[in-house]
Protein backbone atom coordinates (compact mmCIF):
# COMPACT_ATOMS: atom_id res chain seq x y z
CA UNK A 1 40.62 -19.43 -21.01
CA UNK A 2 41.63 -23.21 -20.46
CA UNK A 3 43.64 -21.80 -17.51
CA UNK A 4 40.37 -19.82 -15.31
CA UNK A 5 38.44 -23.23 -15.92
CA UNK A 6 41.37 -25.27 -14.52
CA UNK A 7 41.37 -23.20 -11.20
CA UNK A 8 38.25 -22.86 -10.53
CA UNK A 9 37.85 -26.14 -10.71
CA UNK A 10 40.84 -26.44 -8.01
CA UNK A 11 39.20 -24.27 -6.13
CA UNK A 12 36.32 -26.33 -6.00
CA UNK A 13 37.86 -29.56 -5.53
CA UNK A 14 39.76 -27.49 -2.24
CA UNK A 15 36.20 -26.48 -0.92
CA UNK A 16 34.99 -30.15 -1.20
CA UNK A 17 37.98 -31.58 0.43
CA UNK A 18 37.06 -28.94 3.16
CA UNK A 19 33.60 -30.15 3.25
CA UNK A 20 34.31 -33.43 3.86
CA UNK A 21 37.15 -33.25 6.04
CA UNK A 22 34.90 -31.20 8.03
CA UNK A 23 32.39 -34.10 8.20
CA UNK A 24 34.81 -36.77 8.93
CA UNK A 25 36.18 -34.54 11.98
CA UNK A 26 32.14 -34.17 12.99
CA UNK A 27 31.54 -37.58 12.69
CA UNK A 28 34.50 -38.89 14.72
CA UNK A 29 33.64 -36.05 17.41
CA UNK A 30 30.75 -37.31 17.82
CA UNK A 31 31.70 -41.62 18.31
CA UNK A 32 34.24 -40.32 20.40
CA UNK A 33 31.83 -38.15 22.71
CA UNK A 34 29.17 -40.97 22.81
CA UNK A 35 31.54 -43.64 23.55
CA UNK A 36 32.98 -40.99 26.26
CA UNK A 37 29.55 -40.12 27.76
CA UNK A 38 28.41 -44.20 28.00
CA UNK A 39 31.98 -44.59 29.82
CA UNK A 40 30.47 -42.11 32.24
CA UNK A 41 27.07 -43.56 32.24
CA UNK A 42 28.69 -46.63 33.48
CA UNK A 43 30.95 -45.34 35.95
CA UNK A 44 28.14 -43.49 37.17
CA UNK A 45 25.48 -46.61 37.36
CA UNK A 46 28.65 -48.25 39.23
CA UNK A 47 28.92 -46.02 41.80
CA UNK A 48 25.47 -45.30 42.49
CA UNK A 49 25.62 -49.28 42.61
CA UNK A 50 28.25 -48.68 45.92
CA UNK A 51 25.57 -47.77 47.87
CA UNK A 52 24.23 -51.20 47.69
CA UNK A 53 27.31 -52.01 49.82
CA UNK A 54 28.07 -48.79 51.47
CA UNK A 55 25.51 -46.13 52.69
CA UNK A 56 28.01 -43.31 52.08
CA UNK A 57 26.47 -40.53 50.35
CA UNK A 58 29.77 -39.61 48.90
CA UNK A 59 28.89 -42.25 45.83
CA UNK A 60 25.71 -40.40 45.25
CA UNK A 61 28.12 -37.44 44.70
CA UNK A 62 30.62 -39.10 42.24
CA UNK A 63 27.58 -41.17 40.82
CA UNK A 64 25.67 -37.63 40.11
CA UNK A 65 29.37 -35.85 38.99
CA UNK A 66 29.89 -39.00 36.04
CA UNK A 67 26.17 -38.40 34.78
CA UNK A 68 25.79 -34.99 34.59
CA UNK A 69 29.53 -35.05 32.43
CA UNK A 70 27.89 -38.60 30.22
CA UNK A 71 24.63 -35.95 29.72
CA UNK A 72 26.71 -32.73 28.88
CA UNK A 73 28.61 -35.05 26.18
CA UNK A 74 25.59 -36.94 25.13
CA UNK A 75 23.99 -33.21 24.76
CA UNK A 76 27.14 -31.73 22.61
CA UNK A 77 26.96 -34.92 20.45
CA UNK A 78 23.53 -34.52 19.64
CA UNK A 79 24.05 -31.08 18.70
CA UNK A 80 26.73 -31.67 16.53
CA UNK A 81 24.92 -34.52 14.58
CA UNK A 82 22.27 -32.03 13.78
CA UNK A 83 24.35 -29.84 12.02
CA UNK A 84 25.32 -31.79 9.83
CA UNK A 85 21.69 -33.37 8.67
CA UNK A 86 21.41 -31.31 5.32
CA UNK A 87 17.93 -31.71 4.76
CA UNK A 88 15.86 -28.72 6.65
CA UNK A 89 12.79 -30.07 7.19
CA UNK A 90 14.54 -33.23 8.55
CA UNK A 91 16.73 -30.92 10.55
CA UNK A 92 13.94 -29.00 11.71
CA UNK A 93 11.74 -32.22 13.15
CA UNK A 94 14.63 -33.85 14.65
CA UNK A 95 15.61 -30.91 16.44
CA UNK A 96 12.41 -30.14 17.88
CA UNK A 97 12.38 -33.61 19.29
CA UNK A 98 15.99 -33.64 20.91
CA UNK A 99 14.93 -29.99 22.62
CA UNK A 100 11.63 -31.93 23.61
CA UNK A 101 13.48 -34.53 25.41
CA UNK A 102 16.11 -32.37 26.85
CA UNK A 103 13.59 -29.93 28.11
CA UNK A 104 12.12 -33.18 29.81
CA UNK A 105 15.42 -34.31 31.30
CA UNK A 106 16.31 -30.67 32.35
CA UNK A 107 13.08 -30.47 34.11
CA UNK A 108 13.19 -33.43 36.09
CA UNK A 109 17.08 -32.45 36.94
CA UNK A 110 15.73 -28.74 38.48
CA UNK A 111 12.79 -30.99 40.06
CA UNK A 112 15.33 -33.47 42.01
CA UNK A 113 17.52 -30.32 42.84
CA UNK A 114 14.84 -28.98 44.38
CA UNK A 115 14.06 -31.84 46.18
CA UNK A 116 18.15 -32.54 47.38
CA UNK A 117 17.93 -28.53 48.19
CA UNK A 118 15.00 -29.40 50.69
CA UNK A 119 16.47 -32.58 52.09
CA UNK A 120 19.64 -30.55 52.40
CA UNK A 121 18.37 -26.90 54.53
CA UNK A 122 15.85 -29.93 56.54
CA UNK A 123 18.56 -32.10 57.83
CA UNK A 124 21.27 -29.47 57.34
CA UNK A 125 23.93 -31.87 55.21
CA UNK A 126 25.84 -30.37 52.66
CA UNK A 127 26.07 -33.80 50.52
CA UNK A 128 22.36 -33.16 49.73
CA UNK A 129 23.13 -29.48 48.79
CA UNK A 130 26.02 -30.83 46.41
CA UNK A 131 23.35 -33.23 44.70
CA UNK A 132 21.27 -30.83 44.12
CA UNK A 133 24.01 -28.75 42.43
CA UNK A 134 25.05 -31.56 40.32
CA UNK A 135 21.43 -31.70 38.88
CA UNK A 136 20.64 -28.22 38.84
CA UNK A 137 24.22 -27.69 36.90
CA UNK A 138 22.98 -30.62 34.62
CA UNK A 139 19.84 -28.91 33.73
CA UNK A 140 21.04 -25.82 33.31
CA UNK A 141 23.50 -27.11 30.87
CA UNK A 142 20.88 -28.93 28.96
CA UNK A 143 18.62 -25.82 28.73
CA UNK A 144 21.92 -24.13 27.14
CA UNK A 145 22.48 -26.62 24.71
CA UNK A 146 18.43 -26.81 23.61
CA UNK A 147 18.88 -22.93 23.34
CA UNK A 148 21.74 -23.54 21.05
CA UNK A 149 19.93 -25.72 18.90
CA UNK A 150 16.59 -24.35 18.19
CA UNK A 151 18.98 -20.99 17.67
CA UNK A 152 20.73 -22.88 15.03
CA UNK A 153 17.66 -24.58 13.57
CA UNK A 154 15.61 -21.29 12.89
């Protein structure tokens, strides 16, 4: 009798370590992916800053490359923070809001595109076609990762 009592109680000692070990991992994911995505925010608001100096579109490129990886990690981070908010209802408003905003952002991502797709076919330069890629990749990505959530938060 004594002995049933003493493992279960292992066992649930095990499953807590899990739990938390689980969260620690979480939480460090997600410093490590914000402090990765403002790297790239940086690197990005530095090279679009090149053009200040040099009209080469090729910074507009690398500029558009670091923020569209900054957003994908910013996105994943925010995702994985949600899961781990244990109260629904909290879950539930705060998730709405981040697929609100991301939504937004992916919109006005397919909305440039469009734009850098237009400027591209007009003046038939492939730089402007690559922009518009970028973006359109960017938004896409976002949309994937709002999917994800609101599929998780139902």
């Amino acid at each position: 009798m004594l002995r049933g009592n003493v493992s279960r109680r292992e066992g649930l000692d095990v499953e807590l370590a899990q739990r938390v070990s689980v969260k620690v991992k979480a939480e460090s994911t997600i410093r490590f992916y914000d402090a990765l995505s403002i790297v790239f925010f940086v690197l990005a608001a530095a090279s679009l800053s090149m053009l200040t100096l040099f009209l080469v579109t090729d910074f507009v490129v690398l500029g558009l490359g670091a923020m569209d990886i900054g957003t994908i990690l910013s996105g994943i981070s925010r995702m994985i923070s949600l899961r781990g908010i244990e109260d629904l209802d909290e879950r539930r408003v705060k998730a709405k809001n981040t697929v609100k905003f991301f939504h937004g952002v992916s919109f006005a991502c397919f909305a440039v595109a469009a734009v850098l797709f237009a400027v591209a076919l007009n003046l038939f330069d492939t730089d402007f076609g690559v922009m518009g890629l970028e973006l359109s990749g960017c938004g896409a990505i976002l949309r994937a990762v709002s999917r994800s959530i609101v599929l998780e938060s139902s």
